[in-house]
C-alpha atoms as a PDB file:
ATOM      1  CA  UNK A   1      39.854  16.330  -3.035  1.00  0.00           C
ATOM      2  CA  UNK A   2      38.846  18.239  -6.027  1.00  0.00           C
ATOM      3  CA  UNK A   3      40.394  20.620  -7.472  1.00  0.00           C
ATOM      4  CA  UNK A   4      37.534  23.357  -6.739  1.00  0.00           C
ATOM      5  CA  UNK A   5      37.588  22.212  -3.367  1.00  0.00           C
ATOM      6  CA  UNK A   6      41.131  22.914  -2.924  1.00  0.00           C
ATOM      7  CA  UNK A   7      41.086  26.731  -4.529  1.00  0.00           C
ATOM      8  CA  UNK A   8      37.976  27.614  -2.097  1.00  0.00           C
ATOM      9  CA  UNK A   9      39.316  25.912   0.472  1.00  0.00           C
ATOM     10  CA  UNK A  10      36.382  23.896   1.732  1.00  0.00           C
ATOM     11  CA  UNK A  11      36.864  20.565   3.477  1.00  0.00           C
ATOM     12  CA  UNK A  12      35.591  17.304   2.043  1.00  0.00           C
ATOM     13  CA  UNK A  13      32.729  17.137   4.508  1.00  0.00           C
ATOM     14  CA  UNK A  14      30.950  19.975   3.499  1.00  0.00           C
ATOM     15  CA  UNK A  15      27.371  19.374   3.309  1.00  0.00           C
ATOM     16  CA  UNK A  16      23.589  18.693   4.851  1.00  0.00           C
ATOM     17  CA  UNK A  17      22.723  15.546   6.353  1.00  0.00           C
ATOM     18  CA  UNK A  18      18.554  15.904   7.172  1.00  0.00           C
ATOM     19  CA  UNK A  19      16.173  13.155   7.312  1.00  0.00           C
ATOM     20  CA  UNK A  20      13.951  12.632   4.682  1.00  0.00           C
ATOM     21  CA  UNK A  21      11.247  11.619   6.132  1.00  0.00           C
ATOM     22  CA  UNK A  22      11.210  14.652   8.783  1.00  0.00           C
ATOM     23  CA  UNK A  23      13.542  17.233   7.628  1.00  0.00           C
ATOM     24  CA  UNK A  24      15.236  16.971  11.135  1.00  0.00           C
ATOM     25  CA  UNK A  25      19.260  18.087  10.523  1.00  0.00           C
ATOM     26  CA  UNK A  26      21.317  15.779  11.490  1.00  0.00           C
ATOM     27  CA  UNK A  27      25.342  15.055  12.061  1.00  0.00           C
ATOM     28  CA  UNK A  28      27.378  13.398   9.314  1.00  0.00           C
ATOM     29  CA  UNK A  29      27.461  10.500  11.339  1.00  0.00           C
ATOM     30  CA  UNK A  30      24.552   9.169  12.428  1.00  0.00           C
ATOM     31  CA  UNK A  31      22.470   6.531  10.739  1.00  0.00           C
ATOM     32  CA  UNK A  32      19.165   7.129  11.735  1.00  0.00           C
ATOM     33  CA  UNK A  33      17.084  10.502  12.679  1.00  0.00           C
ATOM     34  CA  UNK A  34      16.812  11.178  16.234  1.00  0.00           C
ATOM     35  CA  UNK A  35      13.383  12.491  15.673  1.00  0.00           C
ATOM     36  CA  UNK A  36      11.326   9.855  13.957  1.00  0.00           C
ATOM     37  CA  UNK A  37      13.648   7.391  13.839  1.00  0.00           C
ATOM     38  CA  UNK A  38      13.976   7.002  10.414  1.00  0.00           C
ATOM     39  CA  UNK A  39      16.839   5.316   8.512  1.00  0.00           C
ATOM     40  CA  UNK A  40      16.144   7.713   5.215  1.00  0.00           C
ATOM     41  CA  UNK A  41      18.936   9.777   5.597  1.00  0.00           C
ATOM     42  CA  UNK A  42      19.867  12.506   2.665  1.00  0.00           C
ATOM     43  CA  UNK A  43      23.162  13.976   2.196  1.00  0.00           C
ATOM     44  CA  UNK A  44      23.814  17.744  -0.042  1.00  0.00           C
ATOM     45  CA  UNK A  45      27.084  18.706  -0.779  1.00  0.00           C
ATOM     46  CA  UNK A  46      27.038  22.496  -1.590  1.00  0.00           C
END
């Protein structure tokens, strides 16, 4: 965990996981999109 992490207090897992192909949002774990199907999968850790 880094250090910024652990003075904000944010978890690890903090983040967008969309489809790139669609935009749908999806959970961290999936592996493809549940709307097209796609396995393009983006992560964004904010």
């Amino acid at each position: 965990m880094g250090v910024l992490r652990t003075l904000r207090g944010k978890p690890d897992d903090t983040g967008l996981y969309e489809c790139r192909n669609c935009g749908t949002k999806l959970a961290p774990d999936r592996d493809r999109c549940s709307n097209c199907n796609s396995r393009e999968i983006a992560h964004y850790e904010f």
